[in-house]
N, C-alpha and C. Protein backbone atom coordinates (compact mmCIF):
# COMPACT_ATOMS: atom_id res chain seq x y z
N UNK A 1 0.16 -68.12 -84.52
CA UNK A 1 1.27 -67.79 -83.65
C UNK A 1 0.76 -67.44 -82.26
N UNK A 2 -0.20 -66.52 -82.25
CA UNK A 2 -0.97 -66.30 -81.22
C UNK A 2 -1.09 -67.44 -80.03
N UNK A 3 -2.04 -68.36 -80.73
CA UNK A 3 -2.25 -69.80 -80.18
C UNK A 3 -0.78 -70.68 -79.96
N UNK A 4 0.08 -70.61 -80.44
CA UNK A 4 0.87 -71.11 -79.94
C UNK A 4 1.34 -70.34 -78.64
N UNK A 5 1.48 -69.04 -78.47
CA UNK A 5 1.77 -68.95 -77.30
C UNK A 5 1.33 -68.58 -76.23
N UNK A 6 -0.23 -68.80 -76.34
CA UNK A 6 -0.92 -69.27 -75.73
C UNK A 6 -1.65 -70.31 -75.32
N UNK A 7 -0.72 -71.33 -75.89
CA UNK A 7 -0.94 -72.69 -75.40
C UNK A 7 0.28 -73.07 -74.50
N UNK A 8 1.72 -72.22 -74.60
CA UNK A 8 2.70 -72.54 -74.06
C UNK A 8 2.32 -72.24 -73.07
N UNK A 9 1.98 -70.59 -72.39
CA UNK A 9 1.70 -70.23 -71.19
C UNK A 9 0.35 -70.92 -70.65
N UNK A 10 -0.24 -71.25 -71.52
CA UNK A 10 -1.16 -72.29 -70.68
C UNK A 10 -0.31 -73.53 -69.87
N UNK A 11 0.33 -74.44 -70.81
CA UNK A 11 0.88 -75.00 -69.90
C UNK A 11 1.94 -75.20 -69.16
N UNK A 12 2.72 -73.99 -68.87
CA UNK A 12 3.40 -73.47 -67.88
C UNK A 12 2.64 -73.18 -66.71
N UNK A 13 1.74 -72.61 -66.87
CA UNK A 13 1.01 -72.66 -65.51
C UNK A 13 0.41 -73.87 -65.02
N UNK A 14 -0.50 -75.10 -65.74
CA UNK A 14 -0.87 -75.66 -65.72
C UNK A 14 0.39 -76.82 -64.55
N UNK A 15 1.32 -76.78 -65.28
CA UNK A 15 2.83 -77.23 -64.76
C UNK A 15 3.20 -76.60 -63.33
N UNK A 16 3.11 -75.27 -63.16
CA UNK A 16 3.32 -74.96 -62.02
C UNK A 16 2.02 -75.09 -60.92
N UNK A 17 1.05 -75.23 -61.18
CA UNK A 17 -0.14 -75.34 -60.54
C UNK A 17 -0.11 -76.51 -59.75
N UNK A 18 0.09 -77.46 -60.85
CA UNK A 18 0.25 -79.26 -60.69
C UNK A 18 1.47 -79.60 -59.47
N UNK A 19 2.44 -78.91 -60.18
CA UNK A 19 3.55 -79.21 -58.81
C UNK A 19 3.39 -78.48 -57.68
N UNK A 20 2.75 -77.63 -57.13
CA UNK A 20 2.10 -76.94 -56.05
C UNK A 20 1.47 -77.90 -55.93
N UNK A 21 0.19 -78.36 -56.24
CA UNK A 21 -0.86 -78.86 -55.29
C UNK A 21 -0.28 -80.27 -55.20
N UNK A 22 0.58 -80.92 -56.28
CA UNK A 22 1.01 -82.26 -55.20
C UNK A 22 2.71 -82.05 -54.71
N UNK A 23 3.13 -81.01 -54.44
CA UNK A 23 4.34 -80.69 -53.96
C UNK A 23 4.00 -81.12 -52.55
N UNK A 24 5.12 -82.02 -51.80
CA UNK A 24 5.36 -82.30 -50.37
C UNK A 24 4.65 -81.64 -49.08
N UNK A 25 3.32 -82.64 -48.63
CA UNK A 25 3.32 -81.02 -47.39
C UNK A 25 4.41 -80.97 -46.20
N UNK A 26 4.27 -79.70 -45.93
CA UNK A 26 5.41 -79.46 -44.47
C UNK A 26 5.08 -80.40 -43.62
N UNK A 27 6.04 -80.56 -43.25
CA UNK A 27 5.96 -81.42 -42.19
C UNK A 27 6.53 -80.70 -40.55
N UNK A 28 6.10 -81.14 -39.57
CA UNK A 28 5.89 -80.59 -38.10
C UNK A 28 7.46 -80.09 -37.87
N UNK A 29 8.37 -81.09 -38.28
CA UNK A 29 9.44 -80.58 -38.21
C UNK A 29 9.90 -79.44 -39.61
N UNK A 30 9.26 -79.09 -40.42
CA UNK A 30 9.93 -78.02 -41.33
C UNK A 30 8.96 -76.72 -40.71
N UNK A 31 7.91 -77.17 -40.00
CA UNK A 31 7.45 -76.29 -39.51
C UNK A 31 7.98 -75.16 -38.47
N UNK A 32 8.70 -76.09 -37.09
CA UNK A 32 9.28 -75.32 -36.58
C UNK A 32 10.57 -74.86 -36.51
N UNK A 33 10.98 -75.51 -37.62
CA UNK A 33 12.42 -74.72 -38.32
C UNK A 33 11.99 -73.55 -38.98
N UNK A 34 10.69 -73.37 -39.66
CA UNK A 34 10.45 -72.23 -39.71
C UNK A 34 9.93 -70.83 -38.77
N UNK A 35 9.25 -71.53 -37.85
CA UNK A 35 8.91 -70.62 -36.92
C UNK A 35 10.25 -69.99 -35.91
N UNK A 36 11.26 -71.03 -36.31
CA UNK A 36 12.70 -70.79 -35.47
C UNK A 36 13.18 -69.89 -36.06
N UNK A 37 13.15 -69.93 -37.40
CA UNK A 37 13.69 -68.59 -37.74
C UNK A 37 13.41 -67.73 -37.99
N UNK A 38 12.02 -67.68 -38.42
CA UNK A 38 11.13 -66.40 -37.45
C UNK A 38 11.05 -65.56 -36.77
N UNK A 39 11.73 -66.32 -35.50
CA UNK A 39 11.72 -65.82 -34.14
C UNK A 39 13.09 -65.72 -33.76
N UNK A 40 14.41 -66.06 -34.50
CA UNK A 40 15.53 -65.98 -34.67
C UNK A 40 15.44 -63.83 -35.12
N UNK A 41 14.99 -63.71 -36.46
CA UNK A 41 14.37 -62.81 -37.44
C UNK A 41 14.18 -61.61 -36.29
N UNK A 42 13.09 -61.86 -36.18
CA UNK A 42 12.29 -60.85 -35.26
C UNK A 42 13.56 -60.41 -34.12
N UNK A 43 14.20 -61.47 -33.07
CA UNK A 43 14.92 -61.02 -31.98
C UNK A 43 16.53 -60.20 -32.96
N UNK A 44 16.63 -60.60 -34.03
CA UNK A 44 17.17 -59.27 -34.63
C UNK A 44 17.23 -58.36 -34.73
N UNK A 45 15.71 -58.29 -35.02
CA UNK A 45 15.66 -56.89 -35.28
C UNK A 45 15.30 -55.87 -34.52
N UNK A 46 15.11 -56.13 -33.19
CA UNK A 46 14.75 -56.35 -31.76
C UNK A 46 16.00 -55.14 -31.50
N UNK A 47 17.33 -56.22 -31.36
CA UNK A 47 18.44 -55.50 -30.87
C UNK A 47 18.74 -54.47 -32.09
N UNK A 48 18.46 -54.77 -33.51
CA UNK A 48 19.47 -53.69 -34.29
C UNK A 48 18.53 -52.55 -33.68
N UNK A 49 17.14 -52.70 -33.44
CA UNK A 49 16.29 -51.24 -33.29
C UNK A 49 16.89 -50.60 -31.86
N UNK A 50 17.39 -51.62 -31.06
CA UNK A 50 17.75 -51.09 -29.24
C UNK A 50 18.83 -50.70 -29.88
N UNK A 51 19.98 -51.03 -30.63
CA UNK A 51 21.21 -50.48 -30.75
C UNK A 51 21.04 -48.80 -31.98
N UNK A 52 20.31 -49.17 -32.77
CA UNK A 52 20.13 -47.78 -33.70
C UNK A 52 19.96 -46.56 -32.64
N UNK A 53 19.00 -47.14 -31.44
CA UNK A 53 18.23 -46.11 -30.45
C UNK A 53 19.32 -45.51 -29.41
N UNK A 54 20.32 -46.58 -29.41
CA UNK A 54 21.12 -46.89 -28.49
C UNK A 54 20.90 -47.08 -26.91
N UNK A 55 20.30 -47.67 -26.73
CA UNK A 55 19.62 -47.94 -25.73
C UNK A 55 19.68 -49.61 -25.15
N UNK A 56 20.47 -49.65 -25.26
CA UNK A 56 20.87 -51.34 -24.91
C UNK A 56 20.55 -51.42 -23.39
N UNK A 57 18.72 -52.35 -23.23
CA UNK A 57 18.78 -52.03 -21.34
C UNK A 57 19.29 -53.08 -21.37
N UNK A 58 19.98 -52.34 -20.02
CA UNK A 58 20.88 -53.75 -19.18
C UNK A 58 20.63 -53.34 -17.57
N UNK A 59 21.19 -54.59 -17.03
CA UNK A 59 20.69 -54.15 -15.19
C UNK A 59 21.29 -53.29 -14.85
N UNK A 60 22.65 -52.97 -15.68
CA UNK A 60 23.52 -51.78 -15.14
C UNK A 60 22.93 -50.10 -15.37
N UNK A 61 22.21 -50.45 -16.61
CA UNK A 61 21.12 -49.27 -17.34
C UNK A 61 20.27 -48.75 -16.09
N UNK A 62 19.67 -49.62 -15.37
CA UNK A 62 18.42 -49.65 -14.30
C UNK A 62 18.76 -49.24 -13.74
N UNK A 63 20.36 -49.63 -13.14
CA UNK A 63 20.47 -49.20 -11.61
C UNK A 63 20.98 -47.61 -11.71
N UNK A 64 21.42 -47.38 -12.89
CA UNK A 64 21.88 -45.76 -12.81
C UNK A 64 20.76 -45.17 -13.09
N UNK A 65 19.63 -45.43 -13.52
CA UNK A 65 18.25 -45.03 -13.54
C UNK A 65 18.02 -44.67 -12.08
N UNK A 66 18.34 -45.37 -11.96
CA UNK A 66 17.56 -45.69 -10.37
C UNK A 66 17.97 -44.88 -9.04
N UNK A 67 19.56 -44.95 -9.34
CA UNK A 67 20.55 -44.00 -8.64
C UNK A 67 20.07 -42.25 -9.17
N UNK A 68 20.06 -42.52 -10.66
CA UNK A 68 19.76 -41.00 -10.96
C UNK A 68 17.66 -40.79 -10.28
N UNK A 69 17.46 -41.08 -10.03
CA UNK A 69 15.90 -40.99 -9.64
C UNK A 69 16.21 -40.29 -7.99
N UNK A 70 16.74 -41.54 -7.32
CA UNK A 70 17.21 -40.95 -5.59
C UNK A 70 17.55 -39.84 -5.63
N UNK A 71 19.11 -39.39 -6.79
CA UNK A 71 19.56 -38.39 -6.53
C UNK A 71 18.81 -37.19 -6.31
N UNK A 72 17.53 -37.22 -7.40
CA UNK A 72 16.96 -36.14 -7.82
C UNK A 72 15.80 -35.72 -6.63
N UNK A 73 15.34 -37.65 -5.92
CA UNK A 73 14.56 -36.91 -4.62
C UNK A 73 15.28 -36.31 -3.76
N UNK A 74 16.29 -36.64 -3.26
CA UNK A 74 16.85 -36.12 -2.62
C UNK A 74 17.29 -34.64 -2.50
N UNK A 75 17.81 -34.40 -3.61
CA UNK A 75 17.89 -32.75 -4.05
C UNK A 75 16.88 -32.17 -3.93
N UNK A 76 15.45 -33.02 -4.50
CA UNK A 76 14.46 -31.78 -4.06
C UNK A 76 14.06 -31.60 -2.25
N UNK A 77 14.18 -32.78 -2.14
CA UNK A 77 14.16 -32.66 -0.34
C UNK A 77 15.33 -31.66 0.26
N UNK A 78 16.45 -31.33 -0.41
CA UNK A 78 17.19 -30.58 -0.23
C UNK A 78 16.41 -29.19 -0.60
N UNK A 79 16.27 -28.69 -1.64
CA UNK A 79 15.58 -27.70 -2.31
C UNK A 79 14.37 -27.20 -1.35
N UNK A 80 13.56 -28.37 -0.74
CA UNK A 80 12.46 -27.90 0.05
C UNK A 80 12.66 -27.22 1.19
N UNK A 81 13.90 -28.11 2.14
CA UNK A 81 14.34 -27.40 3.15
C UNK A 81 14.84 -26.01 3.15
N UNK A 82 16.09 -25.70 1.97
CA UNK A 82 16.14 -24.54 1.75
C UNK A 82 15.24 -23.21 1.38
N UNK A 83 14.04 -24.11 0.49
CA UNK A 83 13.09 -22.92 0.83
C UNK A 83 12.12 -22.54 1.80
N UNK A 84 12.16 -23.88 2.63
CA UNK A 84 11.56 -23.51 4.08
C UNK A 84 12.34 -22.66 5.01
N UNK A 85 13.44 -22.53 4.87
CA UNK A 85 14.76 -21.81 5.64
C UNK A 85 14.51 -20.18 5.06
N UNK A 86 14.28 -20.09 3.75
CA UNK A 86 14.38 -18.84 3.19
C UNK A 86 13.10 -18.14 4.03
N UNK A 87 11.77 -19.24 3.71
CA UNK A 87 10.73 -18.53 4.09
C UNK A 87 10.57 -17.98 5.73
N UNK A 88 11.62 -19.03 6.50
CA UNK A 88 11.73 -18.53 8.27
C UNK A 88 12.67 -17.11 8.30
N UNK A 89 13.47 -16.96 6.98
CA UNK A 89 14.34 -15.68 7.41
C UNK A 89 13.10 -14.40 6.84
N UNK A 90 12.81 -14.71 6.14
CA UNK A 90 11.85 -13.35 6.02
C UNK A 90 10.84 -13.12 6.82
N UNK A 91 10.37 -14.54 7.34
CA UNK A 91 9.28 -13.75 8.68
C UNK A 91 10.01 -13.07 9.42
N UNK A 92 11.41 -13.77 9.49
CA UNK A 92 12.40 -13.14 11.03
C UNK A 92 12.70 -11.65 10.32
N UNK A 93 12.79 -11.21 9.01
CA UNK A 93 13.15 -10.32 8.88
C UNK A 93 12.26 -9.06 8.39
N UNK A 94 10.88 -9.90 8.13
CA UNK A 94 10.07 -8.42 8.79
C UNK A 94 9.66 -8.10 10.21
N UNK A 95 9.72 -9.07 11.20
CA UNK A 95 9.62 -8.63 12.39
C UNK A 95 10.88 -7.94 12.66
N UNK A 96 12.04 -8.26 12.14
CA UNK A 96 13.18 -7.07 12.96
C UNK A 96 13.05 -5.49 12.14
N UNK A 97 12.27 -5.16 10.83
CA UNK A 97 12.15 -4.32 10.29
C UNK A 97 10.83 -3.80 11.03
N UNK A 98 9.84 -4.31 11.62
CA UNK A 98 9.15 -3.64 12.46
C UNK A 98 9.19 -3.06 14.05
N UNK A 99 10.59 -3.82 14.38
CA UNK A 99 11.23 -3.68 15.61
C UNK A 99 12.10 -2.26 15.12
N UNK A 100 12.46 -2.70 13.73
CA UNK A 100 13.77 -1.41 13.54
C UNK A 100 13.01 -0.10 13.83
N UNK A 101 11.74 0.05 12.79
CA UNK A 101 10.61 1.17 12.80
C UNK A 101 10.15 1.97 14.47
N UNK A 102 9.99 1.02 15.28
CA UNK A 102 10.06 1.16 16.85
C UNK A 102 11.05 1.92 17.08
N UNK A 103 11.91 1.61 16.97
CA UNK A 103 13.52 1.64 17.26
C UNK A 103 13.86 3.21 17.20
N UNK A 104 13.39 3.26 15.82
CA UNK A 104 13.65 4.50 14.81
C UNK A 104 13.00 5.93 15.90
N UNK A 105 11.39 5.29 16.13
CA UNK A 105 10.77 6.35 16.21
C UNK A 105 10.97 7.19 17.67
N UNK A 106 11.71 5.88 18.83
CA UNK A 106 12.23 6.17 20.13
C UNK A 106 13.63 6.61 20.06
N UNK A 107 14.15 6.77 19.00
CA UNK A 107 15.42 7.25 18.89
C UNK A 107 15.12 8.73 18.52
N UNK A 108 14.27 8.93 17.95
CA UNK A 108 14.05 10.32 17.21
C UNK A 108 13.30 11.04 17.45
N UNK A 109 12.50 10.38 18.70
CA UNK A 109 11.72 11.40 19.92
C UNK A 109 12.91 11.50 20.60
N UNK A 110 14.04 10.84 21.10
CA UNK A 110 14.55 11.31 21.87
C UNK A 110 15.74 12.41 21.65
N UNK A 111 15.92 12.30 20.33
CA UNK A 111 16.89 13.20 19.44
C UNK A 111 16.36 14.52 19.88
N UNK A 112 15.19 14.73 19.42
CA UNK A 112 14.15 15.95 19.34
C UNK A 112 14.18 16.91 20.83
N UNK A 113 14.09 15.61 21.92
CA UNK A 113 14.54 16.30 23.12
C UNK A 113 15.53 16.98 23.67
N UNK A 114 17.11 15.97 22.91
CA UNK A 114 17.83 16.47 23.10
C UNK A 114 18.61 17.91 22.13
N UNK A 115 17.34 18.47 21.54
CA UNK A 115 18.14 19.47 20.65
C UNK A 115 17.08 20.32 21.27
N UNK A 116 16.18 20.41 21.80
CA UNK A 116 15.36 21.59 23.02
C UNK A 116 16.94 22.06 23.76
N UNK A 117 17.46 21.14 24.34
CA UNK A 117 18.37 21.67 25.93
C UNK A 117 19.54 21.43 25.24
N UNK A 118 19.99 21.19 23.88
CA UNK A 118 21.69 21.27 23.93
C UNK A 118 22.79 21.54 24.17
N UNK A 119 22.73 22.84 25.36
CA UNK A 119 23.96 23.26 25.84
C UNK A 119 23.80 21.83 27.51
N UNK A 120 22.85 21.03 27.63
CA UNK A 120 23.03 19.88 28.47
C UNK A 120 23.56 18.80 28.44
N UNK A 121 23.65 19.09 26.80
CA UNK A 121 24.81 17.48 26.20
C UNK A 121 26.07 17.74 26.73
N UNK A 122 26.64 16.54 26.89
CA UNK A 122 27.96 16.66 27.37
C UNK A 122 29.10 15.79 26.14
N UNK A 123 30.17 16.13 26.01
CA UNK A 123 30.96 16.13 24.95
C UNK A 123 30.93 14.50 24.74
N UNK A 124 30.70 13.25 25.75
CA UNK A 124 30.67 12.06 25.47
C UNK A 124 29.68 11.84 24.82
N UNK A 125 28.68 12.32 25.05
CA UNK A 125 27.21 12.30 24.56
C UNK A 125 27.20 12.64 23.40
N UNK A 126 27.69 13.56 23.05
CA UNK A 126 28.28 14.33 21.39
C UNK A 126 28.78 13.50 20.62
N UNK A 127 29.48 12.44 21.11
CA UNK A 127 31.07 11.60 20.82
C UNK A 127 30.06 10.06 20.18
N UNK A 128 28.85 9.93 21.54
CA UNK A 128 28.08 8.76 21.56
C UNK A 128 27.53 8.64 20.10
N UNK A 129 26.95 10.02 20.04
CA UNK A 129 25.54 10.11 19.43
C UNK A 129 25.89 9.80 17.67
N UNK A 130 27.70 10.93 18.15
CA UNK A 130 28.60 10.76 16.53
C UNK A 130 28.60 9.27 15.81
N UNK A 131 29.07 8.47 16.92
CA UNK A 131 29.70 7.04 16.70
C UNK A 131 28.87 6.54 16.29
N UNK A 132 27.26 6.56 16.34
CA UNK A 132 26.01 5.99 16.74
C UNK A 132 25.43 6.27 15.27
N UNK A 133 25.53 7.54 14.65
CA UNK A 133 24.85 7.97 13.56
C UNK A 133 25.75 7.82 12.09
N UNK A 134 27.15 7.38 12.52
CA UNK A 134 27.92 7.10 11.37
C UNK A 134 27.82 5.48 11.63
N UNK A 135 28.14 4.50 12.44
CA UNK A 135 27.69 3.43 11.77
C UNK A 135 26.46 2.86 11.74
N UNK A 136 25.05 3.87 11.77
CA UNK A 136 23.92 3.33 11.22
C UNK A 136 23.74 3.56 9.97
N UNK A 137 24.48 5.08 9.47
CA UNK A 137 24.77 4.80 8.26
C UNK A 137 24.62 4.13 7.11
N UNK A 138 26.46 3.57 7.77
CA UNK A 138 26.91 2.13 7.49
C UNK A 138 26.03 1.01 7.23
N UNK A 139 25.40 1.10 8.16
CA UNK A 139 24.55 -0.56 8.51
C UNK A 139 23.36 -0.21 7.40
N UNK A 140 23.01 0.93 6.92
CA UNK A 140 21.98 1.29 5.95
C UNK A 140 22.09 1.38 4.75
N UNK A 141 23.39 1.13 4.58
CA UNK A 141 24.06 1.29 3.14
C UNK A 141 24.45 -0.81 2.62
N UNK A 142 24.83 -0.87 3.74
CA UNK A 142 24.92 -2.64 3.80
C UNK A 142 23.48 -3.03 3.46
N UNK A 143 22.35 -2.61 4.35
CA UNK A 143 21.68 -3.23 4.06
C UNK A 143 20.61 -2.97 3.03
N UNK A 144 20.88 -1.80 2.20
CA UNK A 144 20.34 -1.73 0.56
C UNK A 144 21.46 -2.66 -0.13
N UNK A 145 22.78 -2.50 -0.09
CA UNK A 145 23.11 -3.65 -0.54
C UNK A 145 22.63 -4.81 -0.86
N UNK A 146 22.69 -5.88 0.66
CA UNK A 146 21.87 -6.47 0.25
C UNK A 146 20.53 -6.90 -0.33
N UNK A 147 20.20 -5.95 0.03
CA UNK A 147 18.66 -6.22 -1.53
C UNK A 147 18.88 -6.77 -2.64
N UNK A 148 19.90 -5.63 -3.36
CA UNK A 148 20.46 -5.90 -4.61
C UNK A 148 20.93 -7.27 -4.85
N UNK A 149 21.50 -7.47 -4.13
CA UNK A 149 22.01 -8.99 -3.70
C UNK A 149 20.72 -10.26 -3.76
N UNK A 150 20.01 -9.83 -3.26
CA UNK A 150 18.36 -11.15 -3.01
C UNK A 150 18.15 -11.09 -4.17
N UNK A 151 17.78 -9.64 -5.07
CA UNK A 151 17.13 -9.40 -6.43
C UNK A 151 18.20 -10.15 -7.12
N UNK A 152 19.34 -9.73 -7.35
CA UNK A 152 20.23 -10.94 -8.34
C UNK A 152 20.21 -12.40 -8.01
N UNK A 153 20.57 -12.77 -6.90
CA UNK A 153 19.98 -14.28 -7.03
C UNK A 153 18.53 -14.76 -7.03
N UNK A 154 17.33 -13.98 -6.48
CA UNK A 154 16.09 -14.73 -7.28
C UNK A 154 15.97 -14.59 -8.59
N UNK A 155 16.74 -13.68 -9.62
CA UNK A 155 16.68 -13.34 -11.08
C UNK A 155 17.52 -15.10 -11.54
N UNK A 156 18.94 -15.03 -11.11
CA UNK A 156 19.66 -16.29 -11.04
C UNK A 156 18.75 -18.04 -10.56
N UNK A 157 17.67 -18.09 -9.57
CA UNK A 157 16.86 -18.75 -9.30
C UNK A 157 16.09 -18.79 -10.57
N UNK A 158 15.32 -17.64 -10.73
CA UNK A 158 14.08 -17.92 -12.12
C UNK A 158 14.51 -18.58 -13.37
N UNK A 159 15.84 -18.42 -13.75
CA UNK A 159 16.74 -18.74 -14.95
C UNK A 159 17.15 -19.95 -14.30
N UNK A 160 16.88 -20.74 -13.21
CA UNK A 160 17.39 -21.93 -13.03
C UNK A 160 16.19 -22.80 -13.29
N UNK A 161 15.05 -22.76 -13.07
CA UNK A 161 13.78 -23.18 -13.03
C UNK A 161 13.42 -23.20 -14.49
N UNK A 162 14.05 -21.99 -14.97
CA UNK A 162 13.70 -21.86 -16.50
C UNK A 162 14.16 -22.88 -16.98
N UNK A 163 15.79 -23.84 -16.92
CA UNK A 163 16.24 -24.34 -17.37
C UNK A 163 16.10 -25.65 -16.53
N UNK A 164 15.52 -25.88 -15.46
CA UNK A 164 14.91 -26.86 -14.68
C UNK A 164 17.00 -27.39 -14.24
N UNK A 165 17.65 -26.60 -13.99
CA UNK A 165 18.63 -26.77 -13.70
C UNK A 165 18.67 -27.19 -12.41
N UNK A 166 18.89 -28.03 -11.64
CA UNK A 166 18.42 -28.62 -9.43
C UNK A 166 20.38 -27.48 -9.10
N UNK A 167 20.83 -28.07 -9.87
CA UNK A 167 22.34 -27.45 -9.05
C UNK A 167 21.94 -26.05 -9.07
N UNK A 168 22.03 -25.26 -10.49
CA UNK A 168 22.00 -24.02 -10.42
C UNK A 168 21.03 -22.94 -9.19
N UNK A 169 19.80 -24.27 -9.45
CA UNK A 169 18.67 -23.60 -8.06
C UNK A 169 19.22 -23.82 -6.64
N UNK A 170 19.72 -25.06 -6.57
CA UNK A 170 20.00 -25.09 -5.31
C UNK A 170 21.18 -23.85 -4.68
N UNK A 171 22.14 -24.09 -6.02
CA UNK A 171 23.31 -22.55 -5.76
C UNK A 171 22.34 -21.54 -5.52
N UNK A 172 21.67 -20.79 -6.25
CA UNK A 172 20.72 -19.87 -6.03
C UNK A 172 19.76 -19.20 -4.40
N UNK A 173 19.03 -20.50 -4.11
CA UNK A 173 18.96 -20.62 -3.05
C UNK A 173 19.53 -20.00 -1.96
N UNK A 174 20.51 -21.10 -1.87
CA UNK A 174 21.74 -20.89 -0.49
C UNK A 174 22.50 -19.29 -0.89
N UNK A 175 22.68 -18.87 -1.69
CA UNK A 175 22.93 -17.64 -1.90
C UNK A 175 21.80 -16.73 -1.81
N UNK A 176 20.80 -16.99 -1.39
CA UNK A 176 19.44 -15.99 -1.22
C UNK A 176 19.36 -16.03 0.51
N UNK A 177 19.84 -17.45 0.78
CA UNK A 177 19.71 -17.93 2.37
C UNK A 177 21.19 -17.09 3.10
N UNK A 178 22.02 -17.04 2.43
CA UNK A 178 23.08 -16.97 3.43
C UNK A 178 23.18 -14.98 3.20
N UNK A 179 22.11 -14.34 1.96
CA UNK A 179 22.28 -12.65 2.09
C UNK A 179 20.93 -12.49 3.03
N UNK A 180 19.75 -13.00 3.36
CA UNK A 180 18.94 -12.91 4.17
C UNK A 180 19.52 -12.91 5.66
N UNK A 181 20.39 -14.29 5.72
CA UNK A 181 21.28 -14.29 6.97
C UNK A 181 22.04 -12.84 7.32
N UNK A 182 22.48 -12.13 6.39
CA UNK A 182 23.31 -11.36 6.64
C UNK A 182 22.28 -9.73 7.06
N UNK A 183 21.17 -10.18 6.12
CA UNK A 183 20.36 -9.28 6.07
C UNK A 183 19.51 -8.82 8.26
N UNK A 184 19.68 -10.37 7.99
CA UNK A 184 19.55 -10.18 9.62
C UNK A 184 20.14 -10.02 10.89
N UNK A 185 21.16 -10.13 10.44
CA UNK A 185 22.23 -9.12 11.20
C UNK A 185 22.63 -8.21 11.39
N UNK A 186 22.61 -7.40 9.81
CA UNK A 186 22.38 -5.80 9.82
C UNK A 186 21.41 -5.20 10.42
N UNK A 187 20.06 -5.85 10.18
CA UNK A 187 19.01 -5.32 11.41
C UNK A 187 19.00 -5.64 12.47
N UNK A 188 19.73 -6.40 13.23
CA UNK A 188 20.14 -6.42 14.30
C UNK A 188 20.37 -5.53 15.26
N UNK A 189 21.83 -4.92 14.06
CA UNK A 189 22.49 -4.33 14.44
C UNK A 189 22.40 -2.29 14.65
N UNK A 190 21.44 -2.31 13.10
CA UNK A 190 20.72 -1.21 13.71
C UNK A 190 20.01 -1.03 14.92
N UNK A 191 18.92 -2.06 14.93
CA UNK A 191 18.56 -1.79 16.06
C UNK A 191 18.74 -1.79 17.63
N UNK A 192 20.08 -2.19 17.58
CA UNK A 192 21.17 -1.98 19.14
C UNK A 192 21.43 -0.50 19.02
N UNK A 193 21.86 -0.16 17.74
CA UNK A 193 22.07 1.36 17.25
C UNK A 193 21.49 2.59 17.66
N UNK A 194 19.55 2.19 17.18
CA UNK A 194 18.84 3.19 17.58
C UNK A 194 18.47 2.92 19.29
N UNK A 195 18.66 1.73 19.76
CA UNK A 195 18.59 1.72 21.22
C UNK A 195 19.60 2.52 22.12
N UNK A 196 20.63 2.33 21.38
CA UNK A 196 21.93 3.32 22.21
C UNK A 196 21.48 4.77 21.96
N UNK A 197 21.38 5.48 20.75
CA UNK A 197 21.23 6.38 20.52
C UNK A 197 19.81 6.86 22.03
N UNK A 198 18.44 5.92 21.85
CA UNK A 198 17.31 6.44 22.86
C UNK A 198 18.12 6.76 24.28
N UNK A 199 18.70 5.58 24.84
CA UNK A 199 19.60 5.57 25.77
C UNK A 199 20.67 6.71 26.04
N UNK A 200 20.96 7.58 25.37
CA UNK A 200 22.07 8.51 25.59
C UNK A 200 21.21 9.81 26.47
């Protein structure tokens, strides 16, 4: 029994062997019907992988690439200027804080003089000096304010960078630029303050 069926599978193979080696060869044309679909095959699977990814490039893909790229130089060329702007208000605004210090110290030699001879003040002078010392005050209370103000938006800046956010920084920014602005006006304005005051 054995031998019998191992004579069958002998020549079953023998049979399939035989028709392989004199089976038809390809010919040039079954050839590139096969390579056609091949390459049919492959550009399939091409797009199902761009569409799984979703990523279908197209020229329209590029050009918003492309648009989004400008935008972003541009913003930072925006971004740069603004922090070149920030960095001109703080030179400007420690030189008016070293002007204020001046200011201060000729106001308050001259205070000193005038409290030697005070029955020489005269009631405008009284009136001056009043007007003079309540809105520097003022102008000193504004301008701790704004501090508070710089410190919350560079905190608001760091958390933009953190998140590489361009809008949020750029908001940030211009809100650091426009309390510096203000910042320099208040010292300005003191220091017309302590000039009137030397002046009296």
């Amino acid at each position: 029994m054995k031998k019998i069926i191992a004579l069958i599978v002998m020549m079953i193979f023998m049979f399939s062997v035989g028709t392989m080696a004199y089976a038809a060869p390809d010919t040039t044309d079954t050839i590139k019907a096969k390579e056609q679909t091949i390459q049919q095959k492959r550009q399939e699977m091409q797009a199902e992988k761009l569409e799984r990814k979703g990523a279908i490039v197209t020229s329209d893909t590029l050009n918003v690439k492309k648009e989004a790229i400008q935008q972003r130089q541009e913003l930072k060329a925006q971004l740069q200027t603004i922090s070149n702007q920030i960095k001109r208000n703080r030179a400007e605004i420690l030189q008016l804080k070293a002007e204020a210090r001046i200011a201060q110290k000729a106001a308050t030699a001259h205070i000193k003089e005038l409290k030697k001879s005070p029955d020489k003040l005269t009631e405008a002078q009284i009136a001056k000096l009043h007007d003079a010392k309540v809105t520097l005050k003022k102008s000193r209370t504004e301008l701790a304010k704004s501090v508070g103000e710089i410190k919350n938006d560079k905190a608001l800046l760091k958390a933009a960078k953190k998140g590489q956010d361009s809008a949020q920084m750029k908001a940030a920014l211009e809100k650091i630029t426009a309390a510096q602005k203000e910042r320099v006006t208040i010292l300005k304005g003191i220091i017309e303050d302590l000039k009137k005051i030397a002046a009296i």
